[in-house]
C-alpha atoms as a PDB file:
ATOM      1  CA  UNK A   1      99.301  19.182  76.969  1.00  0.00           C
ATOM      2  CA  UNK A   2      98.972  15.551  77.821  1.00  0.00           C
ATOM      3  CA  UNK A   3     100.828  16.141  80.900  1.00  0.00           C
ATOM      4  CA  UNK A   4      98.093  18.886  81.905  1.00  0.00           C
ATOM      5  CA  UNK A   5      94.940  16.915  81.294  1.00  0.00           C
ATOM      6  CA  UNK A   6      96.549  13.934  82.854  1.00  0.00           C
ATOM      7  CA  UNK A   7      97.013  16.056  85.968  1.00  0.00           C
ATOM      8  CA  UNK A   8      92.905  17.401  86.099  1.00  0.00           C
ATOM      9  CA  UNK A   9      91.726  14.225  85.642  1.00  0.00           C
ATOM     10  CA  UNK A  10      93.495  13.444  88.629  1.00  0.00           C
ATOM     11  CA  UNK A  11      92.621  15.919  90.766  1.00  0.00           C
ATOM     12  CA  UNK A  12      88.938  15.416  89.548  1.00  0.00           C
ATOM     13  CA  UNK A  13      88.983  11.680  91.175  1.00  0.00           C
ATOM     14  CA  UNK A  14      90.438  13.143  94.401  1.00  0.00           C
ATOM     15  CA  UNK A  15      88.552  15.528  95.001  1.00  0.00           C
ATOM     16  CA  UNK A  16      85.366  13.383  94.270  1.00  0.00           C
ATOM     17  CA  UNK A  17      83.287  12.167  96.775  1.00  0.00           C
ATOM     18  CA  UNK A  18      83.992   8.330  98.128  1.00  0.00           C
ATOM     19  CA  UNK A  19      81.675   5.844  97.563  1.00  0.00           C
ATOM     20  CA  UNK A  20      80.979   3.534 100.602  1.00  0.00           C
ATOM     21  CA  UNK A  21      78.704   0.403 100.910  1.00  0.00           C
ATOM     22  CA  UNK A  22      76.344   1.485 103.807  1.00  0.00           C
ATOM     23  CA  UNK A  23      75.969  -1.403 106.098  1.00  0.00           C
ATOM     24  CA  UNK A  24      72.924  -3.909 106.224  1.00  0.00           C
ATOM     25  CA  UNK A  25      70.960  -3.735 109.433  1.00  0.00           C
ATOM     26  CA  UNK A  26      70.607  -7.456 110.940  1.00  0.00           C
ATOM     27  CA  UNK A  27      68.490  -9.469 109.927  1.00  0.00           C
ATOM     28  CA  UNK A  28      65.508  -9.592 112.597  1.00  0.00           C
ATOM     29  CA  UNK A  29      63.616 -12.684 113.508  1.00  0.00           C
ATOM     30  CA  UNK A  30      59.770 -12.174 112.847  1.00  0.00           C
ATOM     31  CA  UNK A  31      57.541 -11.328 115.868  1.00  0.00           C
ATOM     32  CA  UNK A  32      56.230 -15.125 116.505  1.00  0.00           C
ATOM     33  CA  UNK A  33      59.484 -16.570 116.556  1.00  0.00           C
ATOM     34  CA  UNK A  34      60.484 -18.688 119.357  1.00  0.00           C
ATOM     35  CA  UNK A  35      63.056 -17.248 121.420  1.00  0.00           C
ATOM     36  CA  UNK A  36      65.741 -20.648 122.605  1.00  0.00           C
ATOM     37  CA  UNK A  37      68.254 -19.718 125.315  1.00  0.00           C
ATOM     38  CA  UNK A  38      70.523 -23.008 124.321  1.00  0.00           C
ATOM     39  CA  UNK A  39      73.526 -24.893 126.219  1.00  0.00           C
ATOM     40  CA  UNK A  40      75.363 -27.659 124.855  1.00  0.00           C
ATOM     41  CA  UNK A  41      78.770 -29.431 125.719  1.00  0.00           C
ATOM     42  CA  UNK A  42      81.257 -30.871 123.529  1.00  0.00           C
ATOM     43  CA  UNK A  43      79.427 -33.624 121.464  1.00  0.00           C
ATOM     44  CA  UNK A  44      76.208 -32.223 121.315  1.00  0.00           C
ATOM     45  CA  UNK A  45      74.713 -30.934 118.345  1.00  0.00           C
ATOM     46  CA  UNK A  46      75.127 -26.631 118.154  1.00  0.00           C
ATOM     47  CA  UNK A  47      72.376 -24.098 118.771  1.00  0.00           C
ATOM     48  CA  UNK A  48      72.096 -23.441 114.930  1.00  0.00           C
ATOM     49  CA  UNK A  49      71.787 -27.744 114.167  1.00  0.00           C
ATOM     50  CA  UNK A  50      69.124 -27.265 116.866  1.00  0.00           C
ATOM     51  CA  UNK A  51      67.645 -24.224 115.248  1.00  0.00           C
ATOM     52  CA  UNK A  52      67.022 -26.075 112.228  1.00  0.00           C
ATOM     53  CA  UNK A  53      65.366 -29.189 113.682  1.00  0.00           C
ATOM     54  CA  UNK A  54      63.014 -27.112 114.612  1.00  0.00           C
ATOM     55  CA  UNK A  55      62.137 -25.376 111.456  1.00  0.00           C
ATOM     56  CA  UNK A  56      62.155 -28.779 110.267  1.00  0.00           C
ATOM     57  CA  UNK A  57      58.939 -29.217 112.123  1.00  0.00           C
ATOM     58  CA  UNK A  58      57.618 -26.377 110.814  1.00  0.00           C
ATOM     59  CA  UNK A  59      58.679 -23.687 113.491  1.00  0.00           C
ATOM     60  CA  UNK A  60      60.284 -20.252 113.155  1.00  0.00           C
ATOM     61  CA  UNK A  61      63.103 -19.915 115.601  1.00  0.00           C
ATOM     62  CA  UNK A  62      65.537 -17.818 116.927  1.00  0.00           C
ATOM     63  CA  UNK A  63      68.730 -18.656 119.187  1.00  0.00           C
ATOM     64  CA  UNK A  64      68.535 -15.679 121.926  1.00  0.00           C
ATOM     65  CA  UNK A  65      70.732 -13.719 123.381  1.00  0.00           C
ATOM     66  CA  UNK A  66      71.236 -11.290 126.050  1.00  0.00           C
ATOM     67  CA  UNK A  67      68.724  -9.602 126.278  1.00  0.00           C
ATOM     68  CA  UNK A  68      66.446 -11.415 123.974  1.00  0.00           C
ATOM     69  CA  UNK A  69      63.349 -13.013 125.390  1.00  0.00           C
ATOM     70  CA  UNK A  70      63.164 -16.581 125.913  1.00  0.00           C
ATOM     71  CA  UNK A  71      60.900 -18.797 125.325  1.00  0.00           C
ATOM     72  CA  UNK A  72      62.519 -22.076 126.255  1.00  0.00           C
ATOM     73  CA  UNK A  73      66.259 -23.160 127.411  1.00  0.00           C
ATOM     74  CA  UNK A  74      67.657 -26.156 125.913  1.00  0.00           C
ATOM     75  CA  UNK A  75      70.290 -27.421 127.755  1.00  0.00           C
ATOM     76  CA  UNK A  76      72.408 -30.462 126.565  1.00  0.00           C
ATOM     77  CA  UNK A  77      74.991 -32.731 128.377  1.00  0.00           C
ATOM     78  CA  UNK A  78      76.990 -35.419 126.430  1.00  0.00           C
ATOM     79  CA  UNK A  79      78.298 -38.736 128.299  1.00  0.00           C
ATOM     80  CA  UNK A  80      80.108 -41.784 127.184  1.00  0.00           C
ATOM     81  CA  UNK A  81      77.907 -44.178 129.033  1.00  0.00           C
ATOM     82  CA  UNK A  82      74.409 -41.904 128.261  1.00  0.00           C
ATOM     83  CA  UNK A  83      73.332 -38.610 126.975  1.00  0.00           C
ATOM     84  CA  UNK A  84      70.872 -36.292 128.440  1.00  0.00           C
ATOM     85  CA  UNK A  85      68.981 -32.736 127.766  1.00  0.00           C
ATOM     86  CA  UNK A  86      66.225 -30.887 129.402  1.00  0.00           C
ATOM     87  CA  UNK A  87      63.610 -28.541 128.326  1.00  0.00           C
ATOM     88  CA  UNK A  88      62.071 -25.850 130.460  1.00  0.00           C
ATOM     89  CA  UNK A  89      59.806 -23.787 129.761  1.00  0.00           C
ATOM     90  CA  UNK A  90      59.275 -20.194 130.778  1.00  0.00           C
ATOM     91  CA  UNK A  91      56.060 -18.536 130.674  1.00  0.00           C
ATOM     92  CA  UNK A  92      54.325 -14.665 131.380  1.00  0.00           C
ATOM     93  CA  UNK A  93      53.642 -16.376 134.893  1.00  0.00           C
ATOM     94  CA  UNK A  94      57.033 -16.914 135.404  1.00  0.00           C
ATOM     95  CA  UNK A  95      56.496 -20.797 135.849  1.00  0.00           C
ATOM     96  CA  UNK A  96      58.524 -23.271 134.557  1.00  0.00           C
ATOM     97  CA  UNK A  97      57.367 -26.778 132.790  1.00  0.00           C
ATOM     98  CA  UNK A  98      60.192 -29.225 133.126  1.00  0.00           C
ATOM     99  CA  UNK A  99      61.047 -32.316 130.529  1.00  0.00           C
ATOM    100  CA  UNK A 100      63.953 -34.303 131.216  1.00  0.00           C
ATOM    101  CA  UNK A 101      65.464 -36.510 128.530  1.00  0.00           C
ATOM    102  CA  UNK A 102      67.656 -38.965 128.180  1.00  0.00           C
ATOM    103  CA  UNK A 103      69.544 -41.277 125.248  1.00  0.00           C
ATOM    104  CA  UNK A 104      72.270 -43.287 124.056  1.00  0.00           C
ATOM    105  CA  UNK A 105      73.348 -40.409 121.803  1.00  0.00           C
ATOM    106  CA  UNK A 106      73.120 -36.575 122.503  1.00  0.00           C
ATOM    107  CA  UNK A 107      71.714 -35.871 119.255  1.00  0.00           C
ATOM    108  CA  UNK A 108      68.875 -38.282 119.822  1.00  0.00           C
ATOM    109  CA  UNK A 109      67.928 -36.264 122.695  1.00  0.00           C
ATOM    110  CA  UNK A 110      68.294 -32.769 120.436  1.00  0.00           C
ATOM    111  CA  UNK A 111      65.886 -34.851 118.392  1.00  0.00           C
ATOM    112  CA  UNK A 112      63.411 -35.815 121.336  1.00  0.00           C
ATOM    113  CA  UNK A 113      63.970 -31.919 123.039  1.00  0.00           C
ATOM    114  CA  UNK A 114      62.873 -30.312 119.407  1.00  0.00           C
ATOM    115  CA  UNK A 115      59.893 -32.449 119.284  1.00  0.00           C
ATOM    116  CA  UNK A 116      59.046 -32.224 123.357  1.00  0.00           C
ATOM    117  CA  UNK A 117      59.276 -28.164 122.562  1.00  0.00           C
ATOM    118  CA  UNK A 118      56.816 -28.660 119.638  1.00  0.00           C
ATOM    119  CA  UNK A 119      54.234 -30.336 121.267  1.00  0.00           C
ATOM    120  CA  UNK A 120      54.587 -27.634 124.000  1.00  0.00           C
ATOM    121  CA  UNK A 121      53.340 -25.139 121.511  1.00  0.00           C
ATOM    122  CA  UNK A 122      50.134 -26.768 120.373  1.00  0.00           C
ATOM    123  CA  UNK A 123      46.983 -25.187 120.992  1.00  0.00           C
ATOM    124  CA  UNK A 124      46.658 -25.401 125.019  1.00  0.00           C
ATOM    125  CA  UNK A 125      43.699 -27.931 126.271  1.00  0.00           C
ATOM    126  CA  UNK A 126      41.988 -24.653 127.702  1.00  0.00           C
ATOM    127  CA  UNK A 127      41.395 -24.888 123.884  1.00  0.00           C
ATOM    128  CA  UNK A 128      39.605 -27.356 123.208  1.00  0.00           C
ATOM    129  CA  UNK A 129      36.067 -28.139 124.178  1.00  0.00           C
ATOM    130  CA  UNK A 130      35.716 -29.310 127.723  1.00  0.00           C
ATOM    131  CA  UNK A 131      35.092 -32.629 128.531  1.00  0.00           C
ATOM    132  CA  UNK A 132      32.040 -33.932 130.160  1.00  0.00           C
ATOM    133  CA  UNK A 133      31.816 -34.122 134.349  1.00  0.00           C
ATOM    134  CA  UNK A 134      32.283 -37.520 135.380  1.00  0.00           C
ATOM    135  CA  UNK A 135      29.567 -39.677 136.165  1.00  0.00           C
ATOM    136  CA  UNK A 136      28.620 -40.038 139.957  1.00  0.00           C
ATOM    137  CA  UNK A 137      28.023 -43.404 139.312  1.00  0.00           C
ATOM    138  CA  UNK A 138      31.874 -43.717 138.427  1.00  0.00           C
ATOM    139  CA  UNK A 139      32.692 -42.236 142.151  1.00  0.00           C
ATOM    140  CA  UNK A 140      31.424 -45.394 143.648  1.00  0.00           C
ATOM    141  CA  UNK A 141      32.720 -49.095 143.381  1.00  0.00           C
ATOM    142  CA  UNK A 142      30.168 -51.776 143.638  1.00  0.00           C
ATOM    143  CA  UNK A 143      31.298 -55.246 144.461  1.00  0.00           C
ATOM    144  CA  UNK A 144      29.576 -58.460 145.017  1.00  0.00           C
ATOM    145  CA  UNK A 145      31.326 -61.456 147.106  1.00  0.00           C
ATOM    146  CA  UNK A 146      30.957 -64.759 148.730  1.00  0.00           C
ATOM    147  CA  UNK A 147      32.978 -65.356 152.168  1.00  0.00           C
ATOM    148  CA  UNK A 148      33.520 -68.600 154.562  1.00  0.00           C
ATOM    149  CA  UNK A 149      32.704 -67.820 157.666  1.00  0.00           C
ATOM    150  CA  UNK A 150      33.993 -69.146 161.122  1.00  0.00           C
ATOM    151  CA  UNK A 151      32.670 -67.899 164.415  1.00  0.00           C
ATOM    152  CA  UNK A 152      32.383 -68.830 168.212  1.00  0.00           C
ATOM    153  CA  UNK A 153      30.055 -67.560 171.225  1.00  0.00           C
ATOM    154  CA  UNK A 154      26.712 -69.529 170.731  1.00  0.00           C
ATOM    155  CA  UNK A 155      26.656 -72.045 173.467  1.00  0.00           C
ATOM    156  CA  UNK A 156      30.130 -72.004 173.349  1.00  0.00           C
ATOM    157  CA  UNK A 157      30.083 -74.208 169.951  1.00  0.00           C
ATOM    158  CA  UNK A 158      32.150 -73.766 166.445  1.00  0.00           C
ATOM    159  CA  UNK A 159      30.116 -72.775 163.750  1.00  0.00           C
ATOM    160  CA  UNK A 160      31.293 -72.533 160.464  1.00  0.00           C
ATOM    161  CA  UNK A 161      29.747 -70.812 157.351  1.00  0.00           C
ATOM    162  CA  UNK A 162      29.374 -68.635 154.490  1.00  0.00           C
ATOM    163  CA  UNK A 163      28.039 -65.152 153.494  1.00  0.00           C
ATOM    164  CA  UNK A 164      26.702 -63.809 150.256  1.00  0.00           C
ATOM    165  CA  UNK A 165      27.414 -60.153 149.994  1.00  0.00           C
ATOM    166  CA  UNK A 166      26.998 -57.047 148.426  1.00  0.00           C
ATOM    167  CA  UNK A 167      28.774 -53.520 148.685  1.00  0.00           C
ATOM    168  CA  UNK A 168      29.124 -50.004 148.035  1.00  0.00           C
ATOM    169  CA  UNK A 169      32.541 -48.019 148.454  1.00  0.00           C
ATOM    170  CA  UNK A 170      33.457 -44.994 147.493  1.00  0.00           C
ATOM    171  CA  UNK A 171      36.340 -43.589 144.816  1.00  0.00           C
ATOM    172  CA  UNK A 172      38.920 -43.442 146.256  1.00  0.00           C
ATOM    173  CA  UNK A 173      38.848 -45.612 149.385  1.00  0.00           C
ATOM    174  CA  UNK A 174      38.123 -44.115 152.046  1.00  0.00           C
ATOM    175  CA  UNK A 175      34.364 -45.347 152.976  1.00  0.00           C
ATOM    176  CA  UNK A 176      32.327 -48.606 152.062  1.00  0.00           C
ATOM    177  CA  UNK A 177      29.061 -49.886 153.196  1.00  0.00           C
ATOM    178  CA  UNK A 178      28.071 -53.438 153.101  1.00  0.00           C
ATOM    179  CA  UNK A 179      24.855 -55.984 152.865  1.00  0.00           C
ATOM    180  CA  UNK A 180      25.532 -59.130 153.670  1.00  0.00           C
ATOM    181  CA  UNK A 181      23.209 -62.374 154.476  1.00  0.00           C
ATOM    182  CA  UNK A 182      25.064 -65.074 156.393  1.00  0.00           C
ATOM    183  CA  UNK A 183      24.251 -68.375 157.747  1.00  0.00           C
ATOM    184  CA  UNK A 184      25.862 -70.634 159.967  1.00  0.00           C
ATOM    185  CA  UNK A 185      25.329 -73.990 161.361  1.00  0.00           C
ATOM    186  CA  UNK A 186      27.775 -76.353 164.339  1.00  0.00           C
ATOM    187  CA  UNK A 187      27.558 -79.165 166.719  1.00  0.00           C
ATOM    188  CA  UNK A 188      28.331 -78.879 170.363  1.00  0.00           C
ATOM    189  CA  UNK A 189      29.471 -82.299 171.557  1.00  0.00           C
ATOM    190  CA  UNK A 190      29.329 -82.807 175.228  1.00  0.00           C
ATOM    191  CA  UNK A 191      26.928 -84.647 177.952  1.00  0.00           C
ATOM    192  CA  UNK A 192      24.032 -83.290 176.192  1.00  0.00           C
ATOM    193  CA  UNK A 193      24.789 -82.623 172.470  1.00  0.00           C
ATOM    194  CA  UNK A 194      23.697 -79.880 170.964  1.00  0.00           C
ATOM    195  CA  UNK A 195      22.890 -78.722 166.777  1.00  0.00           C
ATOM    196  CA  UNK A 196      23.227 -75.012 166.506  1.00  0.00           C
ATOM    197  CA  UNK A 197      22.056 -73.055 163.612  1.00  0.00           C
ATOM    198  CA  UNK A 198      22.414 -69.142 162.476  1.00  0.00           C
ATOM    199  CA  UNK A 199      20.734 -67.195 159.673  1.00  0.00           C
ATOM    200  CA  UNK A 200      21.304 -63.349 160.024  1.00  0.00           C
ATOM    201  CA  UNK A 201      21.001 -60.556 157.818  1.00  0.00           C
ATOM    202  CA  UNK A 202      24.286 -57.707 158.464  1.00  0.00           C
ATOM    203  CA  UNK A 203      24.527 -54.278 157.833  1.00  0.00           C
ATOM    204  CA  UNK A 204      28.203 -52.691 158.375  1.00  0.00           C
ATOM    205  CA  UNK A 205      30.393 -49.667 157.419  1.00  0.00           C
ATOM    206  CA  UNK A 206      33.648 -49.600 157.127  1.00  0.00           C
ATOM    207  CA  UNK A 207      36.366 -46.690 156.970  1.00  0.00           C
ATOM    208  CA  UNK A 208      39.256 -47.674 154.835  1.00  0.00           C
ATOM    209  CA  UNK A 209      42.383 -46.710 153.738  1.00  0.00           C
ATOM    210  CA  UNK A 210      44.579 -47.496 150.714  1.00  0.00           C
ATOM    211  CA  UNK A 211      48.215 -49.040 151.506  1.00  0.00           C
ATOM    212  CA  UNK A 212      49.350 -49.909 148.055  1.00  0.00           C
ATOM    213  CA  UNK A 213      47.421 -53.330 146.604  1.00  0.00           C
ATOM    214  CA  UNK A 214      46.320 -53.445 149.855  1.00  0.00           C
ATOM    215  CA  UNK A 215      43.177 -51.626 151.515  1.00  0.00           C
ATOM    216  CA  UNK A 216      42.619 -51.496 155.180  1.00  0.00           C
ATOM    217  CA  UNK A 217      38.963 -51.258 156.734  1.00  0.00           C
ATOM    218  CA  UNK A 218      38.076 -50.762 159.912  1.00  0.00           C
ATOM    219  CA  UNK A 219      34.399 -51.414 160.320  1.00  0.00           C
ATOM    220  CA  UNK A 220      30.875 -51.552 162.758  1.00  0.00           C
ATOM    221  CA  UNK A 221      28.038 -54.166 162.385  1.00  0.00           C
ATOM    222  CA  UNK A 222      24.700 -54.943 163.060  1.00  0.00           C
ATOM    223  CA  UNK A 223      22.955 -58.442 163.132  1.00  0.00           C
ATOM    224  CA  UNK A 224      19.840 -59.098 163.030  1.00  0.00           C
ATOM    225  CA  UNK A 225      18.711 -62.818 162.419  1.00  0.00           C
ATOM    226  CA  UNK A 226      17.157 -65.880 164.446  1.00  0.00           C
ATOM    227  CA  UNK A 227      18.810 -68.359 166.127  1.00  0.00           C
ATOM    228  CA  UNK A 228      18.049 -72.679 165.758  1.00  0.00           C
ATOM    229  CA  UNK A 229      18.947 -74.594 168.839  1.00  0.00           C
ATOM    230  CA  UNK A 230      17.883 -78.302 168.853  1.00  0.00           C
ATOM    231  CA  UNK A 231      19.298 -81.561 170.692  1.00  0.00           C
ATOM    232  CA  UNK A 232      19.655 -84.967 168.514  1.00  0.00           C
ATOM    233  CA  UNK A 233      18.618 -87.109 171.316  1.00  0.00           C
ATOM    234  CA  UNK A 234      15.470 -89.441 171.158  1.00  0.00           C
ATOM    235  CA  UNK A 235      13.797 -86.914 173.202  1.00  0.00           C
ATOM    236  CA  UNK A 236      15.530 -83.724 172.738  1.00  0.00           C
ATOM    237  CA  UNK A 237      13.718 -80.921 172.108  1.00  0.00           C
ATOM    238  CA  UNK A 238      14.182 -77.329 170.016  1.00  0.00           C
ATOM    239  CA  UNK A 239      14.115 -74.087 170.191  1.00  0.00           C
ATOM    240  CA  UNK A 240      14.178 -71.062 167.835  1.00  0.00           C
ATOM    241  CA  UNK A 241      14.960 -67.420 168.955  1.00  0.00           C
ATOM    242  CA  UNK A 242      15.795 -63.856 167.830  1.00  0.00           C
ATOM    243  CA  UNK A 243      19.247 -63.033 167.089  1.00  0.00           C
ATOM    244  CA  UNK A 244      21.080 -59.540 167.470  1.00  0.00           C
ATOM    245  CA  UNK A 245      23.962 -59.093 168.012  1.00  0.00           C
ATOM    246  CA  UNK A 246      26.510 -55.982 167.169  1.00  0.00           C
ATOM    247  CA  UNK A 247      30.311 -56.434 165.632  1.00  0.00           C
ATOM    248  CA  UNK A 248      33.501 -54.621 164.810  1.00  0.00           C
ATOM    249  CA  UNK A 249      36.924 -56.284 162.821  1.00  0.00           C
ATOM    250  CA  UNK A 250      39.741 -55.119 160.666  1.00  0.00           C
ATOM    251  CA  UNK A 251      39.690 -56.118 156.915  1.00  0.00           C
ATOM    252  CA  UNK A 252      42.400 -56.904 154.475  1.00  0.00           C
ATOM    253  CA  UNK A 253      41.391 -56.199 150.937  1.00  0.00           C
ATOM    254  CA  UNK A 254      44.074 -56.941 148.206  1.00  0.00           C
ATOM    255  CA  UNK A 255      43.455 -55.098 145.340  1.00  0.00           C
ATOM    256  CA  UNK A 256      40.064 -53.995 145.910  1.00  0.00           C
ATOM    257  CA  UNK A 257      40.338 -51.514 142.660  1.00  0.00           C
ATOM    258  CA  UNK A 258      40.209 -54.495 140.602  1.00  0.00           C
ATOM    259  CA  UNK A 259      37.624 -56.591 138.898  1.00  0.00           C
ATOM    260  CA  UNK A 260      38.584 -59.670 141.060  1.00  0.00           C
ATOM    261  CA  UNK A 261      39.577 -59.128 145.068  1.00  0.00           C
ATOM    262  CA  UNK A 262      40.681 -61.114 147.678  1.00  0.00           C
ATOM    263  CA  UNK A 263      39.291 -60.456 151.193  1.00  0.00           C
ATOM    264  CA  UNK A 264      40.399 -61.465 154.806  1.00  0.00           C
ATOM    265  CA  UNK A 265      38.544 -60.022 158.387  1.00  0.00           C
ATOM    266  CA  UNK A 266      38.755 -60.578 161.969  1.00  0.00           C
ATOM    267  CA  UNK A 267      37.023 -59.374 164.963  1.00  0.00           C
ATOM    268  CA  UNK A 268      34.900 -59.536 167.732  1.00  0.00           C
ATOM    269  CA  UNK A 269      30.800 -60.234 168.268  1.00  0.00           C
ATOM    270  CA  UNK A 270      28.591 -58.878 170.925  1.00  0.00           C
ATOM    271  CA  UNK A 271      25.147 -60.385 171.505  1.00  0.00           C
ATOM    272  CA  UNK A 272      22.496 -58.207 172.440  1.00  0.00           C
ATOM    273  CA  UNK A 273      20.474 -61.183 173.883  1.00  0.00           C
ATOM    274  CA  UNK A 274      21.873 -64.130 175.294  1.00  0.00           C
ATOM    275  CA  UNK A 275      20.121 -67.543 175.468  1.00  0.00           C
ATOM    276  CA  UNK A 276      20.828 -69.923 178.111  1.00  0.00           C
ATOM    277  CA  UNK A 277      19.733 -73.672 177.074  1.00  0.00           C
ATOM    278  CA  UNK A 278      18.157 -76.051 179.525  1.00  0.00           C
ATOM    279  CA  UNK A 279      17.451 -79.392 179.258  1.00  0.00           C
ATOM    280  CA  UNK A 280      14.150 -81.344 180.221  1.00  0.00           C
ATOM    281  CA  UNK A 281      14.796 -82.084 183.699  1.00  0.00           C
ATOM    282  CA  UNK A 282      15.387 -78.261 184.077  1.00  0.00           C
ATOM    283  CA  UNK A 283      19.698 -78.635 184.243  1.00  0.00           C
ATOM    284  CA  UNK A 284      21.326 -75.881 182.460  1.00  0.00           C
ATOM    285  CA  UNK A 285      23.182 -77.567 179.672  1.00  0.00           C
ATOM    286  CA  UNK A 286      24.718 -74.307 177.998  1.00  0.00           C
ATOM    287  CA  UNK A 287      24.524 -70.521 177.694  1.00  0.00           C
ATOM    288  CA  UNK A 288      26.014 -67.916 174.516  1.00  0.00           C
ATOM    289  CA  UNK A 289      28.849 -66.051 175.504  1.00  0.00           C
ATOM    290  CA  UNK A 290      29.139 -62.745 175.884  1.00  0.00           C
ATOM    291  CA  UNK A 291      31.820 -61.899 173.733  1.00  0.00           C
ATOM    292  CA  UNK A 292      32.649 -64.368 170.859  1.00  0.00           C
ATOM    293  CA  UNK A 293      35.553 -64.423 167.951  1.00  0.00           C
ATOM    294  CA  UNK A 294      34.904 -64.115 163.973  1.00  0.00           C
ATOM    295  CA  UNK A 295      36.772 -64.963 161.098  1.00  0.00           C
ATOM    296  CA  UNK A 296      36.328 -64.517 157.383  1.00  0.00           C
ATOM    297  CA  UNK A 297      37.698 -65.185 154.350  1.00  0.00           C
ATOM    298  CA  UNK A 298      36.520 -64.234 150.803  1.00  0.00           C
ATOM    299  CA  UNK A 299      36.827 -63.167 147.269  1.00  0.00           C
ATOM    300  CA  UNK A 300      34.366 -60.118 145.308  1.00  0.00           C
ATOM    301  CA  UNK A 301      33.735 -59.028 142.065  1.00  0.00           C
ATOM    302  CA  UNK A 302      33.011 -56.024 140.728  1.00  0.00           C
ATOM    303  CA  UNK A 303      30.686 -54.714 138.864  1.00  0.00           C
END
């Protein structure tokens, strides 16, 4: 009897059906995940320690596969001497944004990498509201100098002086326009001495072109001014005429950008009219050239 029901409760649990766990499906990362392609060598933090700095900042994350889509790649690289990572960026335009990083320790730059890749997904500037058109008045720079002056050509004398100028240039360099008002005043010793005076007004542009510190100007002028001419003998006479005269010279500007500028021209003067002086008895004593030299130096400020 025992031997009978020991045998049908046997067959009962054979012939029962088998139980079986059924099998979890993977767990799937939520539709605004981040998708990180990541690379690391030996001595670089993993892709999961990576993974969790960035949900440390707040980010859902998800190391991708084959297949997957990504988002960024993360790709690390340790050295004995210096660690370094980079960060690119892939977006629906198929353009990549680059950050390269560097450190003394490859988890540093894991550190720097899951902060670079945070910032990337901020709100984009597009955004936020646009900022205002610049000012035209910030297109120009407007400077305001003082130069010595050294010239040669009137009655074949050296005249030294100075200039007071002002000027307009554009942002970048490339054209300037200047206003100057320049006086000048020598002695020609010889048989007949001679005191020569200049007061002109000048009007020049200039096309220029940034090297550096240092900008370059080629530039044009006009003069227009009078011109003193007087001898200090007992009965020497003077003279006053008009002056015009047209110019050209190379300029060396070091940082013209800047609130403080040194300056530094040469070139060549053309007088329109040339004046030949006579003395009393009706001997020629001198004439102006017809090409002279001019020098400058200077300093501006701007404003």
């Amino acid at each position: 009897m025992l031997r009978a029901l020991a045998t049908l409760v046997l067959g009962c649990t054979l012939s029962a059906p088998a139980l079986s766990a059924t099998p979890e499906p993977p767990e799937r990362a939520p539709e605004d995940s981040v998708w990180v392609w990541y690379r690391s060598g030996e001595g670089c933090p993993d892709g999961a320690t990576f993974i969790g700095l960035l949900r440390r900042l707040g980010r859902v994350a998800s190391l991708a596969g084959v297949g997957d889509r990504v988002d960024f790649v993360v790709t690390l690289a340790y050295s004995a001497r210096e660690s370094s990572g980079r960060l690119e960026r892939q977006s629906s335009e198929r353009t990549v944004a680059i950050r390269d990083v560097s450190a003394a320790s490859c988890a540093e730059v894991a550190d720097v990498l899951a902060l670079s890749l945070d910032l990337a997904l901020q709100p984009a500037a597009a955004e936020r509201p646009a900022s205002a058109p610049p000012d035209a008045s910030d297109l120009w720079l407007r400077r305001v100098g003082l130069q010595g002056t050294l010239e040669t050509g009137l009655a074949h004398a050296l005249l030294p002086g100075a200039a007071l100028f002002v000027d307009l240039g554009s942002l970048p360099p490339a054209w300037r326009f200047r206003l100057s008002l320049r006086g000048a005043y020598g002695k020609r010793a010889a048989a007949v001495a001679l005191n020569l005076g200049l007061l002109a007004s000048r009007l020049e542009g200039c096309r220029d072109w940034l090297l550096g510190d240092v900008t370059l100007g080629l530039c044009g002028a006009v003069d227009l001014g009078l011109v003193h001419a007087e001898s200090p003998a007992d009965l020497g006479r003077s003279d006053t005429g008009f002056w015009s005269a047209a110019g050209t010279h190379l300029r060396l500007a070091l940082d013209n950008v800047r609130p403080l500028a040194l300056e530094g021209q040469m070139g060549l003067l053309v007088p329109f009219v040339r004046y030949r002086l006579r003395a009393l008895t009706g001997g020629e004593v001198s004439d102006s050239a017809a090409l002279g030299l001019a020098a400058a130096l200077g300093a501006s400020f701007r404003f």
